[in-house]
C-alpha atoms as a PDB file:
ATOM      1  CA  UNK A   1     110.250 -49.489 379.718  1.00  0.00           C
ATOM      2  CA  UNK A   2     108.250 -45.986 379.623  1.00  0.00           C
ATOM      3  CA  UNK A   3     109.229 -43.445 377.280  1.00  0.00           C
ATOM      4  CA  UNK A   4     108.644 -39.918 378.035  1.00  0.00           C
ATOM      5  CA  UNK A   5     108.022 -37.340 375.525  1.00  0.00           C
ATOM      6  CA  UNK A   6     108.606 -33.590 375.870  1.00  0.00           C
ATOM      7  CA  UNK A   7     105.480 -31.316 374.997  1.00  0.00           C
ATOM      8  CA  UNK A   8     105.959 -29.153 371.851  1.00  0.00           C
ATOM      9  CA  UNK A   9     107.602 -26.324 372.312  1.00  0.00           C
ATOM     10  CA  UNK A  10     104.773 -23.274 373.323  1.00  0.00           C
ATOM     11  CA  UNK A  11     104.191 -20.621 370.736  1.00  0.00           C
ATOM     12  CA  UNK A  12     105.471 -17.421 371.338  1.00  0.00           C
ATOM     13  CA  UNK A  13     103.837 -13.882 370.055  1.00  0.00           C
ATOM     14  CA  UNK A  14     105.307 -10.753 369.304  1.00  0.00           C
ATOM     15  CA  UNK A  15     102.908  -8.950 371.833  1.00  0.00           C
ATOM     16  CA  UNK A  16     100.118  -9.540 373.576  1.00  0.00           C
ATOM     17  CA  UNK A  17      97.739  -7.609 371.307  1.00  0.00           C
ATOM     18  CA  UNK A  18      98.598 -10.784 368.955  1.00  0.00           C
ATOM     19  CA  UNK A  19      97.078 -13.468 371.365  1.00  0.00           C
ATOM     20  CA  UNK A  20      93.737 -14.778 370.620  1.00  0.00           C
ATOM     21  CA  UNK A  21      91.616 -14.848 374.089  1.00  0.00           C
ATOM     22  CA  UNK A  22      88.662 -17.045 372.884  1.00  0.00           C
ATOM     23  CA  UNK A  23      88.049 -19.972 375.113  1.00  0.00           C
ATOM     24  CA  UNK A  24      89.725 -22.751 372.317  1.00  0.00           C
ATOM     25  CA  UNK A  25      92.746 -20.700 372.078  1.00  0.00           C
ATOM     26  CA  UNK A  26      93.869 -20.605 375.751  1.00  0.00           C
ATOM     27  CA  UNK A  27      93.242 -24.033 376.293  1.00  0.00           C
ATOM     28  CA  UNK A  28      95.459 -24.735 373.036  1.00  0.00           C
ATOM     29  CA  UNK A  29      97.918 -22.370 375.142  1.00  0.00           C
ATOM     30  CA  UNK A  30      97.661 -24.730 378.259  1.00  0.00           C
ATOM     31  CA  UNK A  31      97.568 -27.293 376.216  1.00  0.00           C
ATOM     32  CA  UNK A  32     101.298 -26.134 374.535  1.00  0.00           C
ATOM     33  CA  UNK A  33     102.490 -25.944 378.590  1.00  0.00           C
ATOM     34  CA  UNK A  34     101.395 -29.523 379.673  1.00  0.00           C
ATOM     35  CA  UNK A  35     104.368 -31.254 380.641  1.00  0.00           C
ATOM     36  CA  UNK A  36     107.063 -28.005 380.586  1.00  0.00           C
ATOM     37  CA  UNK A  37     107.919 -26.521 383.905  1.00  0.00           C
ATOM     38  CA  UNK A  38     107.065 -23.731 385.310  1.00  0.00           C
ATOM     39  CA  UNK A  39     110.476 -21.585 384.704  1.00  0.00           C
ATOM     40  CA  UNK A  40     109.220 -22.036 380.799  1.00  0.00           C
ATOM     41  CA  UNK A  41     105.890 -20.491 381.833  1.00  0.00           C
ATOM     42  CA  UNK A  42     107.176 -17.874 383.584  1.00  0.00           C
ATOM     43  CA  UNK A  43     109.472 -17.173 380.540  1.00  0.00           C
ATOM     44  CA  UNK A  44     106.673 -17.318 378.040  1.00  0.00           C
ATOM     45  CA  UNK A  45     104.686 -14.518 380.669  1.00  0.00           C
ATOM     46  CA  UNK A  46     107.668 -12.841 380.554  1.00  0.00           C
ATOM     47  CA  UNK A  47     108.513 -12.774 376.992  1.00  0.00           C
ATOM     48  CA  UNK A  48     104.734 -11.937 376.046  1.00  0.00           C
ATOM     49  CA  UNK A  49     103.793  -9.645 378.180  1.00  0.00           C
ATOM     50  CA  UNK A  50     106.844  -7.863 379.795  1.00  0.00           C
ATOM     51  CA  UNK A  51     106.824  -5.305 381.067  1.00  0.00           C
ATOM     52  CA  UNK A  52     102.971  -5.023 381.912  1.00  0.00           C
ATOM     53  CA  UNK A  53     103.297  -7.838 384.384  1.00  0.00           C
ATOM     54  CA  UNK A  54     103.646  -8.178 387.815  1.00  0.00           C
ATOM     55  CA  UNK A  55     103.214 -11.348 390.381  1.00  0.00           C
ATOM     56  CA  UNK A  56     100.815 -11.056 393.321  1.00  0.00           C
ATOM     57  CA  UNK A  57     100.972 -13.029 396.053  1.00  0.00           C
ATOM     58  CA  UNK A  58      99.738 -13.477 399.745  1.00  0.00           C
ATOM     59  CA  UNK A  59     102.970 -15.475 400.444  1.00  0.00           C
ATOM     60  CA  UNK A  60     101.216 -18.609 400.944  1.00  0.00           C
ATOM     61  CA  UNK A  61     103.553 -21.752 400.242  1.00  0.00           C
ATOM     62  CA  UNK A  62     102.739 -21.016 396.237  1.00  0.00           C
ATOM     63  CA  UNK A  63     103.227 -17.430 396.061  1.00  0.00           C
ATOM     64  CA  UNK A  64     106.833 -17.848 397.650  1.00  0.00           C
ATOM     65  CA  UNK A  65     107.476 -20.873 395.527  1.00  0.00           C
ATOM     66  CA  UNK A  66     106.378 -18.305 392.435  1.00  0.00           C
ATOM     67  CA  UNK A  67     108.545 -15.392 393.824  1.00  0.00           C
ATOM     68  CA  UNK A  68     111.637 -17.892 393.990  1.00  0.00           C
ATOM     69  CA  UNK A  69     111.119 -18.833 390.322  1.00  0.00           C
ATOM     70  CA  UNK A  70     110.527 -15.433 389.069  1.00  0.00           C
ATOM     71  CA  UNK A  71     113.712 -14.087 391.099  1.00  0.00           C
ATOM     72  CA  UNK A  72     115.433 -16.352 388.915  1.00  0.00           C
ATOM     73  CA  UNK A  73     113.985 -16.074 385.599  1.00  0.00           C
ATOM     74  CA  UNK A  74     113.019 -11.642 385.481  1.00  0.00           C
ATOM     75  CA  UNK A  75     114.436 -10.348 389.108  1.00  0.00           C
ATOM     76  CA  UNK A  76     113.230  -7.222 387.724  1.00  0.00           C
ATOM     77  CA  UNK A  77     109.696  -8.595 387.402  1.00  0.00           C
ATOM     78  CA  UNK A  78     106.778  -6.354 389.891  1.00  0.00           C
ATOM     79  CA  UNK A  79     105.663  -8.181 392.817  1.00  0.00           C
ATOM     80  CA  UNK A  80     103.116  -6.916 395.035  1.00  0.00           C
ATOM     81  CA  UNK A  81     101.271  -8.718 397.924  1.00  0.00           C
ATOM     82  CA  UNK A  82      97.535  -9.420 398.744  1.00  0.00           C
ATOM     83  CA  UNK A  83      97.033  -7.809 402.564  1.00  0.00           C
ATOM     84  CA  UNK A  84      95.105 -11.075 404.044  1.00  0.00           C
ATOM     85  CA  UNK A  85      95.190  -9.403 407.354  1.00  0.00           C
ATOM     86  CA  UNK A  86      96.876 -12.935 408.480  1.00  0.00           C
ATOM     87  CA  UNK A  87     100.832 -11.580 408.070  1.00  0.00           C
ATOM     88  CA  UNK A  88     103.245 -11.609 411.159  1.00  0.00           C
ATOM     89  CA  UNK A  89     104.350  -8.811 412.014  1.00  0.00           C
ATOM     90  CA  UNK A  90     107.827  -9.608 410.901  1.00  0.00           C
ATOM     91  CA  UNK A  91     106.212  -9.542 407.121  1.00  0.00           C
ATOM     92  CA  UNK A  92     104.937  -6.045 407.370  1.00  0.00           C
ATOM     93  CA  UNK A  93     108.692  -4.890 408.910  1.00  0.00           C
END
């Protein structure tokens, strides 16, 4: 029989200006996300650094997969697209 076990819970910070950027520190940040999915991490961007956040994206598969999540979690969340000079016209209109 496997057992799974959740990560630990990530660490949230008051504000950004709080969060440590050395190299050891944001892997012990990705380290805290192994395991959770990405709705959590989309939270804890939310959460940390709201409202000075936005998503960009070049709608590949990932970037619509993203947009989809963050509709759900922050609607209200900036997107803004990466012109890749590859869109259909249909995505400019």
């Amino acid at each position: 029989m496997t057992v799974q076990t959740r990560a630990a819970e990530p660490t949230f910070v008051e504000s950004p200006a709080q969060l440590e950027w050395s190299p050891d520190a944001l892997k012990q940040i990705s380290d805290d996300f192994d395991g959770h999915p990405p709705e959590e991490i989309l939270r804890w961007g939310i959460k940390n650094f709201s409202p000075a956040i936005a998503l960009a994206t070049g709608f590949g598969p990932e970037g619509v997969v993203l947009m989809h999540l963050l509709s759900q979690v922050a609607p209200q969340t900036t997107v803004f697209y990466l012109d890749t000079n590859l869109f259909f016209a249909e995505t400019y209109a």
